[in-house]
C-alpha atoms as a PDB file:
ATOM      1  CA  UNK A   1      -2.456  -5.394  -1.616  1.00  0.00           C
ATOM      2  CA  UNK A   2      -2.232  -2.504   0.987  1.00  0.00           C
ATOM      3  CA  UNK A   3      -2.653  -2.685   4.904  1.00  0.00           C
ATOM      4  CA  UNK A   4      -3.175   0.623   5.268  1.00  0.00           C
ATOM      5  CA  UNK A   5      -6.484  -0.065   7.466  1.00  0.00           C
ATOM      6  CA  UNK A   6      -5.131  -2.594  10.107  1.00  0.00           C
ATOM      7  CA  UNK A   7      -2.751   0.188  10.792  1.00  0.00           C
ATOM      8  CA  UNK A   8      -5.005   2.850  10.460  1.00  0.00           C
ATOM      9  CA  UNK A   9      -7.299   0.817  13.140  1.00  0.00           C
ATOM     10  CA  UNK A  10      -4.012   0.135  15.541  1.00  0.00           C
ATOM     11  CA  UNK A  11      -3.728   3.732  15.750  1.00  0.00           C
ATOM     12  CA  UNK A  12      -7.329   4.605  16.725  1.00  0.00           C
ATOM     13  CA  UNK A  13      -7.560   6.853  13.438  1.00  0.00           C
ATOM     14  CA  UNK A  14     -10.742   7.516  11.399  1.00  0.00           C
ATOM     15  CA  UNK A  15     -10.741   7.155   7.051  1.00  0.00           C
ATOM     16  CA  UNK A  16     -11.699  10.812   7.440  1.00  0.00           C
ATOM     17  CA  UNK A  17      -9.022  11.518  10.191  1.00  0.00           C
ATOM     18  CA  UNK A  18      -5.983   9.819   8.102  1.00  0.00           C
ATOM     19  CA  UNK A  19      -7.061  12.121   4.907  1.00  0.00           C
ATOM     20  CA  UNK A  20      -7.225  15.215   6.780  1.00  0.00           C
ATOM     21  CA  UNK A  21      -3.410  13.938   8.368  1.00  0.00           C
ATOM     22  CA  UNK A  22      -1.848  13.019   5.283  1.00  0.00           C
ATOM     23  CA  UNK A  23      -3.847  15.015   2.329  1.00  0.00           C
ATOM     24  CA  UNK A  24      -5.067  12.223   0.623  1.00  0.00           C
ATOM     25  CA  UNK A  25      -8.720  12.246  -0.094  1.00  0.00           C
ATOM     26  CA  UNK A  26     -11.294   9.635   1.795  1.00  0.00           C
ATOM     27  CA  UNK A  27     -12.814   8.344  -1.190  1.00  0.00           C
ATOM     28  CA  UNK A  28      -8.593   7.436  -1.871  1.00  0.00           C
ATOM     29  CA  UNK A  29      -8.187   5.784   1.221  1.00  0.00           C
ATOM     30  CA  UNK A  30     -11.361   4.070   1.647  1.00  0.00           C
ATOM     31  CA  UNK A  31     -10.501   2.492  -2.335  1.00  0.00           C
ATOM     32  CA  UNK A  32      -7.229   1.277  -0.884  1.00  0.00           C
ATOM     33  CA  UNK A  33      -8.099  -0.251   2.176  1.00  0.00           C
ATOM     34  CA  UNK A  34     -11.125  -2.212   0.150  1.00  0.00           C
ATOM     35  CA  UNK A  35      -9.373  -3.559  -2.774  1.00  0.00           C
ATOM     36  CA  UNK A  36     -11.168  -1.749  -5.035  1.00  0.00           C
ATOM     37  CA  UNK A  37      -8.176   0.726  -5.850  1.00  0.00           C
ATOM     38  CA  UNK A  38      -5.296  -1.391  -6.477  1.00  0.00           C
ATOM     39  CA  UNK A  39      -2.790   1.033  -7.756  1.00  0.00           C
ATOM     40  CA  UNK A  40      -2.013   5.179  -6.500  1.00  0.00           C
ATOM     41  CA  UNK A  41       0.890   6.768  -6.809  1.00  0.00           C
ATOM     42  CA  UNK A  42       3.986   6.762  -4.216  1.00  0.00           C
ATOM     43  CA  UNK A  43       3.510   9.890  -3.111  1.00  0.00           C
ATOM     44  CA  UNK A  44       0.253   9.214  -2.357  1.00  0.00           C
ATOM     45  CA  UNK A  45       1.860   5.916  -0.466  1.00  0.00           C
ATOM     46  CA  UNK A  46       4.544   8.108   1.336  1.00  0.00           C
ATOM     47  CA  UNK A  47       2.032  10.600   2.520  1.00  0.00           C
ATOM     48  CA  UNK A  48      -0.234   7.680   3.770  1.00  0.00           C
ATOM     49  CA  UNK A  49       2.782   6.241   5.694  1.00  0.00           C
ATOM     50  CA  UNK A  50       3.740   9.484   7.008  1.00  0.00           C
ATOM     51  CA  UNK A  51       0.695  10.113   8.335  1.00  0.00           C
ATOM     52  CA  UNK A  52       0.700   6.732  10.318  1.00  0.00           C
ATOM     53  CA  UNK A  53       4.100   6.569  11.278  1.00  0.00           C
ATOM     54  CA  UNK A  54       5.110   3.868   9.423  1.00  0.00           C
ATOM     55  CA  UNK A  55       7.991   2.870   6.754  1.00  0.00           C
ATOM     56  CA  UNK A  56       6.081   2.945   3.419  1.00  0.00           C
ATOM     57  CA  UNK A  57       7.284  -0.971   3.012  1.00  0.00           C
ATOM     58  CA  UNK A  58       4.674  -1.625   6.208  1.00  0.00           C
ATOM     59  CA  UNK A  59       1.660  -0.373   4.642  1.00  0.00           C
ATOM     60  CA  UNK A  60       1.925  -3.259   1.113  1.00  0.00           C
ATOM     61  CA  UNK A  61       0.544  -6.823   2.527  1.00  0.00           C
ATOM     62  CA  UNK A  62       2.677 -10.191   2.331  1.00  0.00           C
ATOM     63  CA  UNK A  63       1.111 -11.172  -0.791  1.00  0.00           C
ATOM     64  CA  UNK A  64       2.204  -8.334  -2.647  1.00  0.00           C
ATOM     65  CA  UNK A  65       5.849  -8.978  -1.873  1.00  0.00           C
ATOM     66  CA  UNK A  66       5.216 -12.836  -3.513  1.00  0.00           C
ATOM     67  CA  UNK A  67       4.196 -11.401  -6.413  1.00  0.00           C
ATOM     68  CA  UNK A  68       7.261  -9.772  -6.992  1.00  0.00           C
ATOM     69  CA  UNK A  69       9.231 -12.442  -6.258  1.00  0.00           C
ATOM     70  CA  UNK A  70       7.721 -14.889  -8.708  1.00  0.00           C
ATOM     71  CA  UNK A  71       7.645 -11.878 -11.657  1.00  0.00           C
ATOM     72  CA  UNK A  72      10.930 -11.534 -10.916  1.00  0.00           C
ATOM     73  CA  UNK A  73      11.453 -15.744 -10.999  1.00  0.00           C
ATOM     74  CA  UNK A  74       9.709 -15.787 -14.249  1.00  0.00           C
ATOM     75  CA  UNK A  75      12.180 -13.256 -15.749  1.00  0.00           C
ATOM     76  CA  UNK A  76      15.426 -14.904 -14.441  1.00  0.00           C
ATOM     77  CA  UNK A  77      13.908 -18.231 -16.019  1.00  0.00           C
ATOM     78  CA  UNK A  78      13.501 -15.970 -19.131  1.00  0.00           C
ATOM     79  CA  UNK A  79      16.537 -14.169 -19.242  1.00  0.00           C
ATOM     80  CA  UNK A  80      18.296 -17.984 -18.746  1.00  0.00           C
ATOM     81  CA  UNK A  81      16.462 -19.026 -21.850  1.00  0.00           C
ATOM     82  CA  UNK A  82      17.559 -16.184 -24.197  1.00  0.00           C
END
């Protein structure tokens, strides 16, 4: 869902270093860049970004944008329908 640790790696910059950077604890990170932790607030995405120099729409993987799109399919078939 996120890319936050590609980035993170492209930039030479430790879990530990990016949480000291942006405020956002480790154990935050370290659930994002997994998989485990699937969901965190937008601040805690803008500080993230911020911290690697990056648009806050860089750091959210492909796959997350498809998602969207075929929610968003599903509701314009819906909204047809009603």
């Amino acid at each position: 869902m996120f890319d936050i640790k590609s980035i993170r790696l492209k930039e030479n910059i430790t879990q530990e270093r990016l949480s000291e950077i942006s405020g956002v604890s480790r154990a935050i990170i370290a659930g994002l860049e997994s998989g485990a932790r699937t969901n965190t607030s937008t601040d805690t995405l803008y500080r993230i970004a911020k911290a690697l120099n990056v648009d806050i729409s860089d750091i959210f993987l492909p796959d997350s944008s498809n998602k969207l799109d075929e929610n968003d399919n599903h509701n314009k078939l819906f909204e047809q329908e009603a």
